[in-house]
N, C-alpha and C. Protein backbone atom coordinates (compact mmCIF):
# COMPACT_ATOMS: atom_id res chain seq x y z
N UNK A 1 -3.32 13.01 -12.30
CA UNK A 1 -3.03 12.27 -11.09
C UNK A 1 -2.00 13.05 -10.27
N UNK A 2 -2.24 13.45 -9.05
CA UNK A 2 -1.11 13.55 -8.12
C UNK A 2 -0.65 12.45 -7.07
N UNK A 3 0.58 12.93 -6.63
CA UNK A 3 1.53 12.00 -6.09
C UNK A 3 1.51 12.25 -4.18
N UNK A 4 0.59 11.14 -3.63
CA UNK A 4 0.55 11.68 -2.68
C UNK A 4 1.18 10.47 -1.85
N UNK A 5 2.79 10.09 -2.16
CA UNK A 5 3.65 9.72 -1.17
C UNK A 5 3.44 10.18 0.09
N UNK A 6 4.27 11.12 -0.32
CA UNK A 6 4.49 11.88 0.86
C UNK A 6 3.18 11.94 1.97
N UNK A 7 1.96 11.54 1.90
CA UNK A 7 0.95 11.40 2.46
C UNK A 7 0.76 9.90 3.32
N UNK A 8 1.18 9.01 2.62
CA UNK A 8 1.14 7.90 3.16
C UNK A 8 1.25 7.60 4.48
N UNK A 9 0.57 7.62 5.52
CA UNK A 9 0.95 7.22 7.30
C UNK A 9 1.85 5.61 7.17
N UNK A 10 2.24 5.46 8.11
CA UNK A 10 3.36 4.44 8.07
C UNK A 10 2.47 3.27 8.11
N UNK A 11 1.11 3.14 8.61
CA UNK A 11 0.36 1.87 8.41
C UNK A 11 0.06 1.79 7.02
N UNK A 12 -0.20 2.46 6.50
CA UNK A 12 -0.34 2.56 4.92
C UNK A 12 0.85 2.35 4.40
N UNK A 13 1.80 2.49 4.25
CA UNK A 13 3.51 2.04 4.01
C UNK A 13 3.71 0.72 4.28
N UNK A 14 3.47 0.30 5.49
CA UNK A 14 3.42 -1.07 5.69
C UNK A 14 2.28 -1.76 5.16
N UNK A 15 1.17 -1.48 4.68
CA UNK A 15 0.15 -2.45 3.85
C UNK A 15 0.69 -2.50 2.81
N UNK A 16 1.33 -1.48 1.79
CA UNK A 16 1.92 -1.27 0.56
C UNK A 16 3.07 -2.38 0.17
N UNK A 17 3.98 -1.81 1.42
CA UNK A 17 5.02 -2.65 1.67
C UNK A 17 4.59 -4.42 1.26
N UNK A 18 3.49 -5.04 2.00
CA UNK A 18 3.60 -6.46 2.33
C UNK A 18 2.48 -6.59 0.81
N UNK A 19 1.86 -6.18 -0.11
CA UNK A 19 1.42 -6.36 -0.83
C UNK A 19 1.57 -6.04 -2.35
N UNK A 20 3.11 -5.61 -1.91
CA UNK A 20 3.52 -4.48 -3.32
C UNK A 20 3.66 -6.03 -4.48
N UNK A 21 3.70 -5.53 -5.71
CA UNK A 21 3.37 -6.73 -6.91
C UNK A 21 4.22 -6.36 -7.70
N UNK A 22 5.15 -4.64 -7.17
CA UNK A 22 6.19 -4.36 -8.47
C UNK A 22 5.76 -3.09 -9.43
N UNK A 23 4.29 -3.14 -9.54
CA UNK A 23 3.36 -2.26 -9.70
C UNK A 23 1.97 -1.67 -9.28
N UNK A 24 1.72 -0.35 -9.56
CA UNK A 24 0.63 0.28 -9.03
C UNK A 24 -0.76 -0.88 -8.64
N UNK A 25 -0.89 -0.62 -10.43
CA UNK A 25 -2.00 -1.31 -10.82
C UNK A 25 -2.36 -2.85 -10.24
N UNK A 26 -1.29 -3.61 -9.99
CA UNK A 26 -1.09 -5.16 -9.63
C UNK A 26 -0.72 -5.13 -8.38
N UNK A 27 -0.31 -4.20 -7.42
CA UNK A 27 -0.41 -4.01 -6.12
C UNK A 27 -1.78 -3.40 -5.44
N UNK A 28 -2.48 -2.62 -6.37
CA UNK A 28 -4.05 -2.33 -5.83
C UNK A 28 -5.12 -3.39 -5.64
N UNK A 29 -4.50 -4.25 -6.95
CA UNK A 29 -5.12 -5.50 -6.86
C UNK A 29 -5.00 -6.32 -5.62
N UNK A 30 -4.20 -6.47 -5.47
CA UNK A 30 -3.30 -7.27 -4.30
C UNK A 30 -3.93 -6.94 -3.10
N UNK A 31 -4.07 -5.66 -2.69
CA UNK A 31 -4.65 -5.07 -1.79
C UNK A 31 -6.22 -5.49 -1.68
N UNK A 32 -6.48 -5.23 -2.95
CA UNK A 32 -8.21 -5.26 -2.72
C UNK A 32 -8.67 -6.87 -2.58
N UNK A 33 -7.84 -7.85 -2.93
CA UNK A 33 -8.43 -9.16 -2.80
C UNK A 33 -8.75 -9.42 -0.95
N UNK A 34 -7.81 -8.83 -0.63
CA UNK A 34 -8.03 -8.92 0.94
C UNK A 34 -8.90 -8.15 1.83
N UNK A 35 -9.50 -7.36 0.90
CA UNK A 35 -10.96 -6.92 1.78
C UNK A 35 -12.11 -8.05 2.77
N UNK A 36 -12.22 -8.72 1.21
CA UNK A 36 -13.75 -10.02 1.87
C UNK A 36 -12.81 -10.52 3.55
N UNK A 37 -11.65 -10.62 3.56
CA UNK A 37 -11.24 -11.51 4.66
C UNK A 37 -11.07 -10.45 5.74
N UNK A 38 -11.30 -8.72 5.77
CA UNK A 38 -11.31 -8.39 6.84
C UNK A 38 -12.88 -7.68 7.37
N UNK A 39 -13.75 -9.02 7.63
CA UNK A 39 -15.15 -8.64 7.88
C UNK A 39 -15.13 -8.66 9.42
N UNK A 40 -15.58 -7.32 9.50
CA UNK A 40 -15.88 -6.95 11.27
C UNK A 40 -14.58 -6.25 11.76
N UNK A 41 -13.74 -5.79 11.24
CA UNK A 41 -12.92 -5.05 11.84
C UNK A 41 -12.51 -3.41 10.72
N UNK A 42 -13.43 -2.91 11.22
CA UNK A 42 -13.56 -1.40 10.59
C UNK A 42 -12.35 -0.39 10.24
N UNK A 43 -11.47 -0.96 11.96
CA UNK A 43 -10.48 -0.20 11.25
C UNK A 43 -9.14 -0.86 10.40
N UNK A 44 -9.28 -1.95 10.08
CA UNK A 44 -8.40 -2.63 8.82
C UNK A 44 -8.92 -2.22 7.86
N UNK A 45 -10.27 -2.17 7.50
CA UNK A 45 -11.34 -1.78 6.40
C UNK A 45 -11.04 -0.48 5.96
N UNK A 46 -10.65 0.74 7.14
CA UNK A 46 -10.87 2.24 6.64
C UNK A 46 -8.84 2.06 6.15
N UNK A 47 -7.82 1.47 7.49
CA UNK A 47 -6.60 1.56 6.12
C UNK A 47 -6.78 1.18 5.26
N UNK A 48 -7.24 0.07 4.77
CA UNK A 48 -6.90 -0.67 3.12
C UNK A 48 -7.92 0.45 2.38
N UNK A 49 -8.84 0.79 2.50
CA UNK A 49 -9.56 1.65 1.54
C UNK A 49 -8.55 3.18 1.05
N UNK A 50 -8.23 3.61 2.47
CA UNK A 50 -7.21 5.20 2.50
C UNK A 50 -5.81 4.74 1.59
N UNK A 51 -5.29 3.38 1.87
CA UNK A 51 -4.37 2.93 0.91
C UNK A 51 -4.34 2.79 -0.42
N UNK A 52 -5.63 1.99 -0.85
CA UNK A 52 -6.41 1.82 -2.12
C UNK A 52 -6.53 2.98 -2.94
N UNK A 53 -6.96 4.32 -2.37
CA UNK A 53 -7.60 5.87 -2.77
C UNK A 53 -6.27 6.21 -2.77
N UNK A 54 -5.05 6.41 -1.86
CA UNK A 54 -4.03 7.18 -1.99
C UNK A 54 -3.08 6.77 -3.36
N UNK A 55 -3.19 5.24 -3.41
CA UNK A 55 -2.39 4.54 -4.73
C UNK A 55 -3.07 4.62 -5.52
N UNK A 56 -4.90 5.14 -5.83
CA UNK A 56 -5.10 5.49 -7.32
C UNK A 56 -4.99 6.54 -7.64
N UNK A 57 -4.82 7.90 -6.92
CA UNK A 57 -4.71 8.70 -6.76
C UNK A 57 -3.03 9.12 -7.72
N UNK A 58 -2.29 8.29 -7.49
CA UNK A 58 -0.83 8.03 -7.39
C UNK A 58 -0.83 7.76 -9.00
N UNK A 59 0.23 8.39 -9.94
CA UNK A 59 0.89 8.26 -10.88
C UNK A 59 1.65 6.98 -10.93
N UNK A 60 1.63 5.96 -12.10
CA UNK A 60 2.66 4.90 -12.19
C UNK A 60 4.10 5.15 -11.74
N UNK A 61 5.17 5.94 -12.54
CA UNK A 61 5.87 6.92 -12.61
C UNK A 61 5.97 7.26 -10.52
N UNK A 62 5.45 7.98 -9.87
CA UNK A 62 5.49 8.19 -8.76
C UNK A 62 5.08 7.17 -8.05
N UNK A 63 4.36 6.02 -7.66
CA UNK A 63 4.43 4.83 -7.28
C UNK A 63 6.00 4.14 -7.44
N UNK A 64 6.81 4.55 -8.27
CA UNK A 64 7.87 4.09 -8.71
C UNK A 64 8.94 4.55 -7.59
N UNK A 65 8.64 5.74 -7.88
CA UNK A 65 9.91 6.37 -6.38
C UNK A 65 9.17 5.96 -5.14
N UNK A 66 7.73 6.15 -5.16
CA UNK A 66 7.19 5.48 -3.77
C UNK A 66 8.02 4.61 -2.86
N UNK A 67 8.35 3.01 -4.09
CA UNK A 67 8.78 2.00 -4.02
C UNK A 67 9.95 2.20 -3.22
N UNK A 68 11.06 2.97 -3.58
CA UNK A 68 12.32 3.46 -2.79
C UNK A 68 12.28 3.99 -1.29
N UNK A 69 11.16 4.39 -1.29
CA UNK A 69 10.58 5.02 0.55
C UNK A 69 10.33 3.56 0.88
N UNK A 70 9.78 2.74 0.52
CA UNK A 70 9.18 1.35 1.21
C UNK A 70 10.13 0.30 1.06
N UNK A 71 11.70 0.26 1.06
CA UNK A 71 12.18 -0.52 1.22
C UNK A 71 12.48 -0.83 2.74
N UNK A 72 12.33 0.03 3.55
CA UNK A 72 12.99 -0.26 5.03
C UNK A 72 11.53 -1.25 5.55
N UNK A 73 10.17 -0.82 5.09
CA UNK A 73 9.83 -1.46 5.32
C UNK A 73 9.43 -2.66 4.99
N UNK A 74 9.84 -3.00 3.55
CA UNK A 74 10.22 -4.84 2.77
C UNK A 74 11.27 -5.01 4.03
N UNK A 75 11.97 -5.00 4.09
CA UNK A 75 13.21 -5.19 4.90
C UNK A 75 12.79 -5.39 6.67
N UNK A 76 12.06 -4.80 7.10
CA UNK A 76 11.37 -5.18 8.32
C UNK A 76 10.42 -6.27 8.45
N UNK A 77 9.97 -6.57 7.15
CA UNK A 77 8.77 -7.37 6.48
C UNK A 77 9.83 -8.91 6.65
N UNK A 78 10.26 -8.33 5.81
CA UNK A 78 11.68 -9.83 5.83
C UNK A 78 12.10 -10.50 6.98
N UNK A 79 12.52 -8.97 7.57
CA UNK A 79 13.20 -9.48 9.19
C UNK A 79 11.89 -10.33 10.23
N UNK A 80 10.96 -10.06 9.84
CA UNK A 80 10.02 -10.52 11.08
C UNK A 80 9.41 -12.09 10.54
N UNK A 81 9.80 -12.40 9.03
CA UNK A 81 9.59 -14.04 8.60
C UNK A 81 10.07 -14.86 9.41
């Protein structure tokens, strides 16, 4: 597995961000339940998939430091409740 943080576009950061579970594996999940609900809009469909592929792609272990890049955006996530 490689670690392709550093790849992540900031819409992908922010899907991560609002669906993170704490972990890889239970945040992919998280992600993928919300496919069926984005029918007809292609390009929500192609981020969550590029998100999906970049986090399996992704080491547990490096998902871990991921987590530390995506706090500003928990924190923007927060601010806009």
């Amino acid at each position: 597995m490689i670690n392709l943080a550093m790849n992540f576009d900031t819409d992908e950061c922010s899907v991560t961000a609002m669906f993170d579970k704490g972990n890889r594996n239970d945040t992919m999940e998280a992600i993928d339940h919300i496919i069926p609900f984005l029918k007809g809009d292609a390009d929500m469909i192609v981020l969550v998939c590029n998100t999906l592929r970049k986090l399996f792609c992704m080491s547990d272990e490096g998902y871990e430091t991921f987590l530390m890049d995506l706090e500003d955006y928990k924190s923007e996530l927060e601010e806009g409740e």
